[in-house]
N, C-alpha and C. Protein backbone atom coordinates (compact mmCIF):
# COMPACT_ATOMS: atom_id res chain seq x y z
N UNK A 1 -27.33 -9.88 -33.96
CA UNK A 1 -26.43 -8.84 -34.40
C UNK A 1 -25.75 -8.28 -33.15
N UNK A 2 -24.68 -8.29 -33.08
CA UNK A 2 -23.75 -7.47 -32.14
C UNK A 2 -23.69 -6.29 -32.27
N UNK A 3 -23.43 -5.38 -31.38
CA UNK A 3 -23.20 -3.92 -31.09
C UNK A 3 -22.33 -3.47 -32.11
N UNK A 4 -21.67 -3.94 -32.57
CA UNK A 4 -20.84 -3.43 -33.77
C UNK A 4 -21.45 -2.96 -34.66
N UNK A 5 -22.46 -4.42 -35.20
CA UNK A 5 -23.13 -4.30 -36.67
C UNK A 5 -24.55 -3.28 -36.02
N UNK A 6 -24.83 -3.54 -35.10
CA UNK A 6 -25.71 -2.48 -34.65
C UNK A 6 -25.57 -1.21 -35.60
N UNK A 7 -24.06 -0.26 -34.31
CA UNK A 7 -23.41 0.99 -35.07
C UNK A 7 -23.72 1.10 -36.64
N UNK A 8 -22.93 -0.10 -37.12
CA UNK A 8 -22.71 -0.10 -38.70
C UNK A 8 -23.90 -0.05 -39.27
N UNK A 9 -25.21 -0.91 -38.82
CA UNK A 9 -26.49 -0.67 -39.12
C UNK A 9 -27.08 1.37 -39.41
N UNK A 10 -26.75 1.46 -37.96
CA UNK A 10 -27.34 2.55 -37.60
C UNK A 10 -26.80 3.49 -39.25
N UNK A 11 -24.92 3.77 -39.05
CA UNK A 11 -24.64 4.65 -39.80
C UNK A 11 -25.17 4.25 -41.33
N UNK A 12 -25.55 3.04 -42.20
CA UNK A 12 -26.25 2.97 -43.37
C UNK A 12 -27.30 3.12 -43.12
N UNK A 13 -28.45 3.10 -42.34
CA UNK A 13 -29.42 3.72 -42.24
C UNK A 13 -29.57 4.99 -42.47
N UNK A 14 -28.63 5.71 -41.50
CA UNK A 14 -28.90 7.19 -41.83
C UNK A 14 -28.20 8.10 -43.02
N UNK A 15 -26.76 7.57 -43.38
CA UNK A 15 -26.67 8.02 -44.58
C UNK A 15 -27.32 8.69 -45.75
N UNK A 16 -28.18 7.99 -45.83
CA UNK A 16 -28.84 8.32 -46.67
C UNK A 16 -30.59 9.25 -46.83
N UNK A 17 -30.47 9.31 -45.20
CA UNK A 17 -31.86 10.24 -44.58
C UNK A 17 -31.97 11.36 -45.39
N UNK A 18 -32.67 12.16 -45.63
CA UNK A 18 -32.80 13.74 -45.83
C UNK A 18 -34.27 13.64 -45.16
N UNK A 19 -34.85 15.73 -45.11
CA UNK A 19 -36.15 15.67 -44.56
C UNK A 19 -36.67 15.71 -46.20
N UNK A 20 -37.97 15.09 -45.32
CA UNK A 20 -39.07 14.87 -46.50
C UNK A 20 -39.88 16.05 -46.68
N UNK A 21 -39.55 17.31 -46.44
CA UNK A 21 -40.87 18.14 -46.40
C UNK A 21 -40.02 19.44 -46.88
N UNK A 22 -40.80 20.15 -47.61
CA UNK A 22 -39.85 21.26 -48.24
C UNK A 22 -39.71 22.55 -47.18
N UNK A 23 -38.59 23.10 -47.71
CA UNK A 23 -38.07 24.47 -46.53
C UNK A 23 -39.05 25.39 -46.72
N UNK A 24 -38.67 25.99 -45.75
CA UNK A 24 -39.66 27.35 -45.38
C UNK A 24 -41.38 26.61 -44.97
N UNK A 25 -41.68 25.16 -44.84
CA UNK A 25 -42.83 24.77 -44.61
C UNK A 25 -43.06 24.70 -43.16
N UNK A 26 -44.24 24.80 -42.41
CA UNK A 26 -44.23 24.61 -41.06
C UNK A 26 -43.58 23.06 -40.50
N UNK A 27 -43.61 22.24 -41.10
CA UNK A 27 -43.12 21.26 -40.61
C UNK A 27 -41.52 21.14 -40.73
N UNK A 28 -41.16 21.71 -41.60
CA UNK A 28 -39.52 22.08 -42.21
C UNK A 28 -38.52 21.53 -40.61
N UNK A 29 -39.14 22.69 -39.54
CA UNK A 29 -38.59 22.62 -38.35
C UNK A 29 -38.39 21.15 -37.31
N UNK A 30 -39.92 20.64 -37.45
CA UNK A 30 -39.85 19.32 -36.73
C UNK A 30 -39.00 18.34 -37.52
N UNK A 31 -38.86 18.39 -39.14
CA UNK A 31 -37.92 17.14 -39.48
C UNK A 31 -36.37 17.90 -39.03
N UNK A 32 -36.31 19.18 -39.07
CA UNK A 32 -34.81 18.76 -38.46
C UNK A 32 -34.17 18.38 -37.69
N UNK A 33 -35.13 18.77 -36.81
CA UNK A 33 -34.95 18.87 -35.50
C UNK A 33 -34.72 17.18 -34.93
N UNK A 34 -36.10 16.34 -35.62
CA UNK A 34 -35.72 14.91 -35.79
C UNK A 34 -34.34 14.70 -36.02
N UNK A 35 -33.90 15.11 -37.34
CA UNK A 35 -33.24 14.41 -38.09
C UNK A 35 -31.90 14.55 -37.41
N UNK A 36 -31.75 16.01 -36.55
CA UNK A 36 -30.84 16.68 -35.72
C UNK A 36 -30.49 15.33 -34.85
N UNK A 37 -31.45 15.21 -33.74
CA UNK A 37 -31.25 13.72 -32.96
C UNK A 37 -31.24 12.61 -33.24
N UNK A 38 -31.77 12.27 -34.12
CA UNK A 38 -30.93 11.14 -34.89
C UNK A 38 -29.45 10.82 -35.19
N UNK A 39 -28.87 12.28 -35.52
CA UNK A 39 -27.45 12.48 -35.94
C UNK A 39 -27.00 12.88 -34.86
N UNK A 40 -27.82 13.03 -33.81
CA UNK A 40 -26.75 13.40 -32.59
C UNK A 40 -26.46 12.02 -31.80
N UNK A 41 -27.48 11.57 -32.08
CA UNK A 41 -27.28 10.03 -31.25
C UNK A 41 -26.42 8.70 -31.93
N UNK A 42 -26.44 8.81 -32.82
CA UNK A 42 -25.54 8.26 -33.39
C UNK A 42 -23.91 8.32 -33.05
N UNK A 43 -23.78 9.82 -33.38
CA UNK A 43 -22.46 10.35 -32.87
C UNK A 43 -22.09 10.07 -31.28
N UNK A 44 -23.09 10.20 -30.04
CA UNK A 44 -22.80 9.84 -28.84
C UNK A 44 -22.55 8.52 -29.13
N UNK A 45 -23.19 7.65 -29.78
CA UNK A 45 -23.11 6.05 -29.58
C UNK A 45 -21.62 5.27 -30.38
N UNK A 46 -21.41 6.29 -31.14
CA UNK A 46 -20.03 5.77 -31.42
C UNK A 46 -19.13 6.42 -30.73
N UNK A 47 -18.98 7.60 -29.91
CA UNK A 47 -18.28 7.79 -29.05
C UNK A 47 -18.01 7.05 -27.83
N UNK A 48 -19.65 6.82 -27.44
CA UNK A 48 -19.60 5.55 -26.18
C UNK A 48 -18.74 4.16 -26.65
N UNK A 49 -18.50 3.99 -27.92
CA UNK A 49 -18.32 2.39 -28.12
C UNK A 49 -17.08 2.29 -28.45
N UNK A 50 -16.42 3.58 -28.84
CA UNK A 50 -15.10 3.92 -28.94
C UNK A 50 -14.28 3.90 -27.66
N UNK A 51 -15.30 4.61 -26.40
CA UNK A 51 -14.67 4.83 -25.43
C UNK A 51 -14.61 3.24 -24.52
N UNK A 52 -15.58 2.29 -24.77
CA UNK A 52 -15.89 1.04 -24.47
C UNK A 52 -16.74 0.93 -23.39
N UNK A 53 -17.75 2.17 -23.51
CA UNK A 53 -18.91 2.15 -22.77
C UNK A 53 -20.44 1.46 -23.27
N UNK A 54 -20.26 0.20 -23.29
CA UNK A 54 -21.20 -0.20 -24.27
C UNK A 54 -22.75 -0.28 -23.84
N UNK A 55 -22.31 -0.19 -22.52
CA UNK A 55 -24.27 0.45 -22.22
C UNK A 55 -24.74 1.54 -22.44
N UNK A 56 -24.14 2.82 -22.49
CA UNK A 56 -24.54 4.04 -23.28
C UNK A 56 -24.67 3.64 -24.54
N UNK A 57 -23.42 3.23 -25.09
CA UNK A 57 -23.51 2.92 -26.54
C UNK A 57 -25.03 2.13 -27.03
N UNK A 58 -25.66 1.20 -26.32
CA UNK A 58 -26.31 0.49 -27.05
C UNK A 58 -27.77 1.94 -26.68
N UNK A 59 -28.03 2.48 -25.40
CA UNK A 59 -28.97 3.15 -25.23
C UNK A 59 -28.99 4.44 -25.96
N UNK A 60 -28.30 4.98 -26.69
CA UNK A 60 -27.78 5.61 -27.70
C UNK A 60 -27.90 5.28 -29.20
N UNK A 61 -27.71 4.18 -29.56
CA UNK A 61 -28.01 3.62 -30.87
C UNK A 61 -29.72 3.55 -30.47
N UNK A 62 -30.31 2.89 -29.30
CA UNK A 62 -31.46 2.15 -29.70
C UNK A 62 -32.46 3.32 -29.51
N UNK A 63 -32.28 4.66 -28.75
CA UNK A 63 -32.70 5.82 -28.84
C UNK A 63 -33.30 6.44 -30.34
N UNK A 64 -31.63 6.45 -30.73
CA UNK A 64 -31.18 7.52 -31.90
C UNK A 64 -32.24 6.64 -33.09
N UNK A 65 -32.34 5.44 -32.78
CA UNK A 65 -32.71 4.83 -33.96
C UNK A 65 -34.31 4.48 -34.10
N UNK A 66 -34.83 4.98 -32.57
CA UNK A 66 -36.06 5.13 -32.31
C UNK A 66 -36.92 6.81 -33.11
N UNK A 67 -35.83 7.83 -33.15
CA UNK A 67 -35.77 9.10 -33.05
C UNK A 67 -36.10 8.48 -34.99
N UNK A 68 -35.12 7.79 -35.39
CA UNK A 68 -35.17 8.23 -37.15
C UNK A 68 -36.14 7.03 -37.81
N UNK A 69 -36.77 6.33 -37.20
CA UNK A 69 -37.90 5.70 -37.01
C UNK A 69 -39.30 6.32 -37.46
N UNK A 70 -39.09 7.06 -36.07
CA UNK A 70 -40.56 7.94 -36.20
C UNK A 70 -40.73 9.26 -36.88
N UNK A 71 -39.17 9.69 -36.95
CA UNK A 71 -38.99 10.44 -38.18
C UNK A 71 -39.83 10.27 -39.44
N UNK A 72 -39.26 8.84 -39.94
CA UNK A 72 -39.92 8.25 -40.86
C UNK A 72 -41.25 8.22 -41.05
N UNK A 73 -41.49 7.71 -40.03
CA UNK A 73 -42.97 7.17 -39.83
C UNK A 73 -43.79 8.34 -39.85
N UNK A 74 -43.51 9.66 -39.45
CA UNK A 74 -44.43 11.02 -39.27
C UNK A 74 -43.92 11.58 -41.04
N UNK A 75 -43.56 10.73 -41.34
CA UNK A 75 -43.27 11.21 -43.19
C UNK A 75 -42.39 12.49 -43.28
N UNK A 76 -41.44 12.92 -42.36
CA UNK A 76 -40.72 13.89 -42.12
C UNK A 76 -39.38 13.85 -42.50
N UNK A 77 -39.08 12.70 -42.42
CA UNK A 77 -37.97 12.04 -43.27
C UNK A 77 -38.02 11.11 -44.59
N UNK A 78 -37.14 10.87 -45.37
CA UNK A 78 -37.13 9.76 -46.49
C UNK A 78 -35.80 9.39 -46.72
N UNK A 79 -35.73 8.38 -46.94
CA UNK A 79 -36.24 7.59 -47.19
C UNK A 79 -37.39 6.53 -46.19
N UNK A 80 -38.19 5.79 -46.18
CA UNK A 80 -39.21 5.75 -45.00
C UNK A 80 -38.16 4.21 -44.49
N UNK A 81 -38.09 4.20 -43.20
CA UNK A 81 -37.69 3.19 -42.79
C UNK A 81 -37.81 2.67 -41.03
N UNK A 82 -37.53 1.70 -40.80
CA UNK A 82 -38.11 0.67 -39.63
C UNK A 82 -36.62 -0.36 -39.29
N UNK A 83 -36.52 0.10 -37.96
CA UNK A 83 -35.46 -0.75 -37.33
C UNK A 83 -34.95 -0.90 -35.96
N UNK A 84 -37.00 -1.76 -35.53
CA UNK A 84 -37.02 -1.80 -34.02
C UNK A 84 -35.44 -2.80 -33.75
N UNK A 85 -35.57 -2.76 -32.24
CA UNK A 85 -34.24 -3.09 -31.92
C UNK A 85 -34.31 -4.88 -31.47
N UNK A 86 -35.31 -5.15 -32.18
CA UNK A 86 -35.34 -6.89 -31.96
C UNK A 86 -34.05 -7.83 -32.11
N UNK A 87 -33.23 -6.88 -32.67
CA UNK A 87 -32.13 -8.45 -33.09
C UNK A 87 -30.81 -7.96 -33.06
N UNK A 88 -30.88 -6.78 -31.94
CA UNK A 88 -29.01 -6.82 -30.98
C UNK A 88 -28.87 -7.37 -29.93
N UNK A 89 -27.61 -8.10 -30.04
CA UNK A 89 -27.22 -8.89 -28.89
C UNK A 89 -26.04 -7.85 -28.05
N UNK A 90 -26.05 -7.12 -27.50
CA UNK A 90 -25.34 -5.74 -26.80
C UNK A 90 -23.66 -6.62 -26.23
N UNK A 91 -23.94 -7.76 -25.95
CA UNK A 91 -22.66 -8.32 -25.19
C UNK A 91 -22.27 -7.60 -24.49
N UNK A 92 -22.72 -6.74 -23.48
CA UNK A 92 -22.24 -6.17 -22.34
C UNK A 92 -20.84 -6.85 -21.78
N UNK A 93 -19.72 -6.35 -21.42
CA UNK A 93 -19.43 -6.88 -20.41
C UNK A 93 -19.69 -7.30 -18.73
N UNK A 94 -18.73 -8.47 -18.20
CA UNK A 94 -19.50 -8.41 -16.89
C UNK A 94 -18.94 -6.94 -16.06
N UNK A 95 -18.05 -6.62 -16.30
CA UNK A 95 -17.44 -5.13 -15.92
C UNK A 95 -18.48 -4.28 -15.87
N UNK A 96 -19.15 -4.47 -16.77
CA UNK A 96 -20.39 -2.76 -16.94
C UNK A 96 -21.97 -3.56 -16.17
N UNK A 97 -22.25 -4.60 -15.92
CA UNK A 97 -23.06 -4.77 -15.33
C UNK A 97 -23.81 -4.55 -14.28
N UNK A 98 -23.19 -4.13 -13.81
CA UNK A 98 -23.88 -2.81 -12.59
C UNK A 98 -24.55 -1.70 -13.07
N UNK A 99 -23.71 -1.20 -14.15
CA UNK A 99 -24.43 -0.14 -14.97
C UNK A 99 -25.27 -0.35 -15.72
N UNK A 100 -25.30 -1.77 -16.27
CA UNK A 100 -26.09 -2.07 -17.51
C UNK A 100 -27.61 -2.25 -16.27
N UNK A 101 -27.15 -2.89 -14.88
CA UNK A 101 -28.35 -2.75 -14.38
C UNK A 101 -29.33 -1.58 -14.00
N UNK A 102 -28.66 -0.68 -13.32
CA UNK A 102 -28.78 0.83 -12.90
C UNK A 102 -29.28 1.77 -13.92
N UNK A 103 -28.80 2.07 -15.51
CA UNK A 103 -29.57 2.30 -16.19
C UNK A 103 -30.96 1.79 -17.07
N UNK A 104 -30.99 0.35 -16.87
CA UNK A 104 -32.08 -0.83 -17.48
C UNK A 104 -33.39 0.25 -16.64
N UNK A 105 -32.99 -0.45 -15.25
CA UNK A 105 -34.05 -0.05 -14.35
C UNK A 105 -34.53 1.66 -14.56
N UNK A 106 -33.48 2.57 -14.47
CA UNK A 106 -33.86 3.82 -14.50
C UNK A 106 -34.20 4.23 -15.75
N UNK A 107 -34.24 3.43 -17.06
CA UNK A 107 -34.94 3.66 -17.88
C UNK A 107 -36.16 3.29 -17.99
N UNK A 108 -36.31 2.04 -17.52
CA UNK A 108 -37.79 1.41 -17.23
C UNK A 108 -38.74 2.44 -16.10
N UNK A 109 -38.14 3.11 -15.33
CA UNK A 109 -38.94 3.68 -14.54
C UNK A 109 -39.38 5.06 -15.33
N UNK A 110 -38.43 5.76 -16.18
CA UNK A 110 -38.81 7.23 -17.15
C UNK A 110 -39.77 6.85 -17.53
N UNK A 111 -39.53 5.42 -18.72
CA UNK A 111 -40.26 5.20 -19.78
C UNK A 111 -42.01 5.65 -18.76
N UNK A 112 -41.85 4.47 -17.81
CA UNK A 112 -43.45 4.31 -17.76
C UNK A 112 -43.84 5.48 -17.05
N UNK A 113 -43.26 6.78 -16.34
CA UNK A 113 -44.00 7.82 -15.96
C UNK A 113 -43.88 8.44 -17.29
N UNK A 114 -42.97 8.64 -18.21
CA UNK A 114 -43.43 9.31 -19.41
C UNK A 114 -44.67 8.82 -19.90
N UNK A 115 -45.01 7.86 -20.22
CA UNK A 115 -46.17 7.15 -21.10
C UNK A 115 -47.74 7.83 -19.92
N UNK A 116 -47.15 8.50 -18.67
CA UNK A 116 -48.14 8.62 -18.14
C UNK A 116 -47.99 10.42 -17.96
N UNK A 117 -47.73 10.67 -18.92
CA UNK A 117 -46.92 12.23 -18.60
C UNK A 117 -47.86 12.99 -19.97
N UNK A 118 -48.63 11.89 -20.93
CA UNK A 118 -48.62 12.76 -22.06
C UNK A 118 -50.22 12.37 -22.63
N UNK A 119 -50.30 13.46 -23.52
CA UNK A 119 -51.81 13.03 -24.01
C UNK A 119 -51.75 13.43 -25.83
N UNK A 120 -52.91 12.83 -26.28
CA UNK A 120 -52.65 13.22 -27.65
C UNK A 120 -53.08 14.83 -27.72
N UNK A 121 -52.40 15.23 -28.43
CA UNK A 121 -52.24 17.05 -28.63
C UNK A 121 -54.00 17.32 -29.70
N UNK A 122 -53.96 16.50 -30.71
CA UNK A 122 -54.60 16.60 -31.87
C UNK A 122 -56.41 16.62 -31.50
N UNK A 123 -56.87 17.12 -32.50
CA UNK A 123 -58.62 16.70 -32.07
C UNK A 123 -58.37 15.82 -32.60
N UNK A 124 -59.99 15.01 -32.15
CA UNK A 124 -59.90 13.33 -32.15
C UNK A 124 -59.93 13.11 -33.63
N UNK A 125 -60.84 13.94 -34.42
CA UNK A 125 -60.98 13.97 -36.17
C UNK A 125 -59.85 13.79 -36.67
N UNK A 126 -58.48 14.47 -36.11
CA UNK A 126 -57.77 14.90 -36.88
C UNK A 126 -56.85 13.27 -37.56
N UNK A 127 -56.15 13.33 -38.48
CA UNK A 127 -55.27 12.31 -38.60
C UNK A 127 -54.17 11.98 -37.26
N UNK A 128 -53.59 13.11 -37.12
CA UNK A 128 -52.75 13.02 -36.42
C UNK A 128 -53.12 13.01 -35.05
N UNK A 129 -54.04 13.01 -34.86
CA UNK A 129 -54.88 12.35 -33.91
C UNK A 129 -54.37 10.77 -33.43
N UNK A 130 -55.13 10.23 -34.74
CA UNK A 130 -54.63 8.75 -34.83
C UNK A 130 -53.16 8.67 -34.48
N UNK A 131 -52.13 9.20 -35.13
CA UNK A 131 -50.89 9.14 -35.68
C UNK A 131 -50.05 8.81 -33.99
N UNK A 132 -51.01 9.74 -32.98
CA UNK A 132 -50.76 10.00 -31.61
C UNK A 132 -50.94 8.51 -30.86
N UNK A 133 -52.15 8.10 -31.50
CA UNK A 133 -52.47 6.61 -30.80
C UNK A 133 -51.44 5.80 -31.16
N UNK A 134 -51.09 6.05 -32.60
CA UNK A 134 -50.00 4.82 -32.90
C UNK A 134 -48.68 5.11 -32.30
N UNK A 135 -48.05 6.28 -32.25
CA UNK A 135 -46.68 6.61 -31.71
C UNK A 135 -46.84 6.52 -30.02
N UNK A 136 -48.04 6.35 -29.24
CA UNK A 136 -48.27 5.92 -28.21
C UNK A 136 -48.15 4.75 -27.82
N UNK A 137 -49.08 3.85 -28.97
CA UNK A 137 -48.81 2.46 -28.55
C UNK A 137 -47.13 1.80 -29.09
N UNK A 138 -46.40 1.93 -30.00
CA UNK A 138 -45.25 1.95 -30.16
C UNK A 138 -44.39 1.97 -28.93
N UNK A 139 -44.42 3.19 -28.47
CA UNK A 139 -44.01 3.51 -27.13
C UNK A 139 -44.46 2.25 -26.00
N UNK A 140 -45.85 2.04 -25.68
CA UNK A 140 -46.22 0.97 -24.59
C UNK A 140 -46.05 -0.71 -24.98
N UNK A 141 -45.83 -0.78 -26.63
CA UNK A 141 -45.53 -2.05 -26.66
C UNK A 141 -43.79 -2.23 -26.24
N UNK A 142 -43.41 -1.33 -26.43
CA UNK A 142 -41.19 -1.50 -26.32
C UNK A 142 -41.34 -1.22 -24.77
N UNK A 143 -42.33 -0.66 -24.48
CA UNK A 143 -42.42 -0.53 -22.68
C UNK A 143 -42.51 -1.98 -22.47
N UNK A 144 -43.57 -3.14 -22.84
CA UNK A 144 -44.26 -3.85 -22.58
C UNK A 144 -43.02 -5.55 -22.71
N UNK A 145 -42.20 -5.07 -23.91
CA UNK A 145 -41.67 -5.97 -24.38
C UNK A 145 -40.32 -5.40 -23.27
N UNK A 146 -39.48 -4.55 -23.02
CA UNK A 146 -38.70 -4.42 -22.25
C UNK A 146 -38.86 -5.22 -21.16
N UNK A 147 -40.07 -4.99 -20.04
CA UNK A 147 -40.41 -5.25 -18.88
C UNK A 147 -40.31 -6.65 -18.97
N UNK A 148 -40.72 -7.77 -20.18
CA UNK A 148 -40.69 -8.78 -20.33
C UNK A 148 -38.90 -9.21 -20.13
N UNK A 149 -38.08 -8.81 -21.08
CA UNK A 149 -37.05 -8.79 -21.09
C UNK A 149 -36.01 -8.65 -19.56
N UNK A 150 -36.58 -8.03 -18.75
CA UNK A 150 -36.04 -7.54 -17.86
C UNK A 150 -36.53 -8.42 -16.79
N UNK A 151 -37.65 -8.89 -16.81
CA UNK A 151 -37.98 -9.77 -15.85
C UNK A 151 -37.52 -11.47 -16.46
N UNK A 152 -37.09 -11.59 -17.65
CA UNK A 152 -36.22 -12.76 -18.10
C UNK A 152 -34.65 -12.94 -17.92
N UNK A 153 -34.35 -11.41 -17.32
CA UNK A 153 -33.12 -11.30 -16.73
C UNK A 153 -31.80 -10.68 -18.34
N UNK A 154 -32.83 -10.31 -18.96
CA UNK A 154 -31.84 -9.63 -20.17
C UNK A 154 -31.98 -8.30 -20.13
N UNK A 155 -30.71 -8.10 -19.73
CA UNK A 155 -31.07 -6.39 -19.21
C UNK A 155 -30.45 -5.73 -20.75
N UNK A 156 -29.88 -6.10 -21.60
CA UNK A 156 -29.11 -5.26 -22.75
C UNK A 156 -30.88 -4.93 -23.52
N UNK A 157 -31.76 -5.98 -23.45
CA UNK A 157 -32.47 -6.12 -24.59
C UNK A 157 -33.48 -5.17 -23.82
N UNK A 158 -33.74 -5.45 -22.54
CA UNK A 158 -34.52 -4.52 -22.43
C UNK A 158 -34.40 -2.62 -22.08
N UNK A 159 -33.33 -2.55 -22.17
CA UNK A 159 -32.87 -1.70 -22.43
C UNK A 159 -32.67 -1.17 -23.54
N UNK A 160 -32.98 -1.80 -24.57
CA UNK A 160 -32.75 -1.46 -25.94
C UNK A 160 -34.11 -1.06 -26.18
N UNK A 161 -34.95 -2.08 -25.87
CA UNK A 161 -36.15 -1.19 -25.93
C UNK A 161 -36.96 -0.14 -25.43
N UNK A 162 -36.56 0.16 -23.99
CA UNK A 162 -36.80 1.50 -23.72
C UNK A 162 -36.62 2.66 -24.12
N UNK A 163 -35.41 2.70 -24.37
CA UNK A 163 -34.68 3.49 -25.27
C UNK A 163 -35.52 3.93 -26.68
N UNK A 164 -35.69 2.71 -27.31
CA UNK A 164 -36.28 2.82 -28.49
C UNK A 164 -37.54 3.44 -28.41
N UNK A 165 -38.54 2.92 -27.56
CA UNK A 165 -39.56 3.44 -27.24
C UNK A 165 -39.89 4.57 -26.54
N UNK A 166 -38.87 5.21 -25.91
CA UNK A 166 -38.79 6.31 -25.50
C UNK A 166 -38.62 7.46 -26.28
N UNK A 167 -37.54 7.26 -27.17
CA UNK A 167 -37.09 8.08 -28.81
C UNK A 167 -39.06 8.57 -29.69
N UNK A 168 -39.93 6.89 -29.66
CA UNK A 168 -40.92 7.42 -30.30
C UNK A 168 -41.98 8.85 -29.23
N UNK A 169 -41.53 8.70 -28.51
CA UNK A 169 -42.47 9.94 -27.25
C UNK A 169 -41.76 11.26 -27.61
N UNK A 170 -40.83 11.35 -27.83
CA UNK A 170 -40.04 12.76 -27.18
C UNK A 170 -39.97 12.41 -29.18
N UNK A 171 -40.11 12.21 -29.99
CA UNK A 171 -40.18 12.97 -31.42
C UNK A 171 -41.82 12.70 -31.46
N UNK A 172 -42.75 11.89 -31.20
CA UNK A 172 -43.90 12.73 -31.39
C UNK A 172 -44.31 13.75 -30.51
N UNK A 173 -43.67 14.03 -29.53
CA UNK A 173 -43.74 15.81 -28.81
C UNK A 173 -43.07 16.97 -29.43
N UNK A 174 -42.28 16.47 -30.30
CA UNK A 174 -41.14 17.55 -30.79
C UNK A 174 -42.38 17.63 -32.11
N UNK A 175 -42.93 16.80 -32.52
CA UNK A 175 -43.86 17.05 -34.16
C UNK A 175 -45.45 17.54 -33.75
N UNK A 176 -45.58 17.65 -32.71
CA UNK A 176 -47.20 18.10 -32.34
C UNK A 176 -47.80 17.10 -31.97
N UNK A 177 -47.78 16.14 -31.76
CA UNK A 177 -48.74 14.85 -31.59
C UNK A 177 -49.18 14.77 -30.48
N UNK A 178 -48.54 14.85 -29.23
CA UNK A 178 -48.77 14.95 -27.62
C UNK A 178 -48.53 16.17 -27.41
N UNK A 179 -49.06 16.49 -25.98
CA UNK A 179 -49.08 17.52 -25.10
C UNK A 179 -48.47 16.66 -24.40
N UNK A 180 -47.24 17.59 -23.26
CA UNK A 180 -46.74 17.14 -22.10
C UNK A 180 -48.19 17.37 -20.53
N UNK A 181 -48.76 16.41 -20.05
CA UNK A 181 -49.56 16.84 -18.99
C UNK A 181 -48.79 16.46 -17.74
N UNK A 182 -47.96 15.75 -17.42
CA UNK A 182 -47.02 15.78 -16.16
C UNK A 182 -45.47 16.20 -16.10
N UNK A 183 -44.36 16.06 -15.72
CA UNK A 183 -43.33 16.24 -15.93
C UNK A 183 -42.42 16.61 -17.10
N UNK A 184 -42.17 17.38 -17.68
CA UNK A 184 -41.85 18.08 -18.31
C UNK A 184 -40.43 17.61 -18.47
N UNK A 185 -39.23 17.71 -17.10
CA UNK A 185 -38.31 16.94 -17.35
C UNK A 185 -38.20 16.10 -17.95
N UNK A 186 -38.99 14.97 -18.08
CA UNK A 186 -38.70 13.33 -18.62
C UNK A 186 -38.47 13.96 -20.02
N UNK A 187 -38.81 14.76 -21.14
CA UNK A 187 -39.05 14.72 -22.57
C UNK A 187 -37.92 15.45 -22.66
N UNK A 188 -37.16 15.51 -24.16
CA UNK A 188 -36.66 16.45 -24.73
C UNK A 188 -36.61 17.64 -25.35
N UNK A 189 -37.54 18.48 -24.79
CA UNK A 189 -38.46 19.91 -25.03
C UNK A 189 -37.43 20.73 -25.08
């Protein structure tokens, strides 16, 4: 799939989002707030692709789409849905390749001090306890699969997955799941 159908992906995906949890509930706040960045990232990523910045654009879609992901997945949103970034082909130009390199790398370097920045928030009993392990490992497998990518010399893809995997950290911090224990900068707090 090309960056196009990406976009086009992204916007039928979210169309049709609402939060899953009724108003005035304590959680009310974390799905919007999701659902907020989801719709904000979207909007940057078609601005980037309009403007023909297609390495923002794709780190923007694969973010935003990480963000309404785990939305999902923390049952905060509905309809429930899944759309790791396995099957965009970004077609960078060779024009932006400097950039496409410069941000690859400086995302690869956030990702992995974030993944070392955070702990699960929850007691160990709790569900969301678990919920922490899984939106963790999510996070270290798109770490894991990037680094692969990047050392195969595909910088769009692995970049797509940082991104993606980065989106699941900074919305399970925004829903309670982690505590920030190092840098504070790296997250979206």
């Amino acid at each position: 799939m090309n960056l196009d159908d990406y976009a086009a992906l992204y916007g039928e995906a979210l169309s049709p989002v609402r939060t899953a949890v009724p108003e005035g509930t304590l959680l009310c706040r974390a799905a919007g707030e999701v659902l907020e960045m989801a719709i904000a990232y979207h909007s940057d990523g078609l601005a980037f692709l309009r403007g023909g910045d297609r390495v923002n654009a794709l780190a923007a879609f694969a973010y935003g789409f990480g963000w309404l992901d785990a939305g999902s997945r923390l049952g905060l949103l509905a309809p429930s849905s899944a759309h790791p970034p396995d099957t965009v082909a970004a077609c960078i130009p060779e024009s932006q390749a400097a950039r496409l390199e410069e941000k690859t790398h400086r995302y690869r370097r956030m990702l992995d001090a974030a993944l070392g920045a955070v702990e699960a928030a929850a007691d160990e009993a709790s569900p969301l306890h678990a919920g922490a392990g899984e939106f963790y490992s999510t996070a270290r497998t798109r770490y894991a699969e990037g680094v692969e990518y990047l050392d195969a010399g595909d910088l769009a893809a692995a970049l797509a997955r940082f991104s993606y995997g980065y989106a699941w950290l900074d919305a399970g911090i925004r829903a309670g799941l982690f505590r920030i224990t190092g840098e504070r900068g790296l997250f979206t707090v």
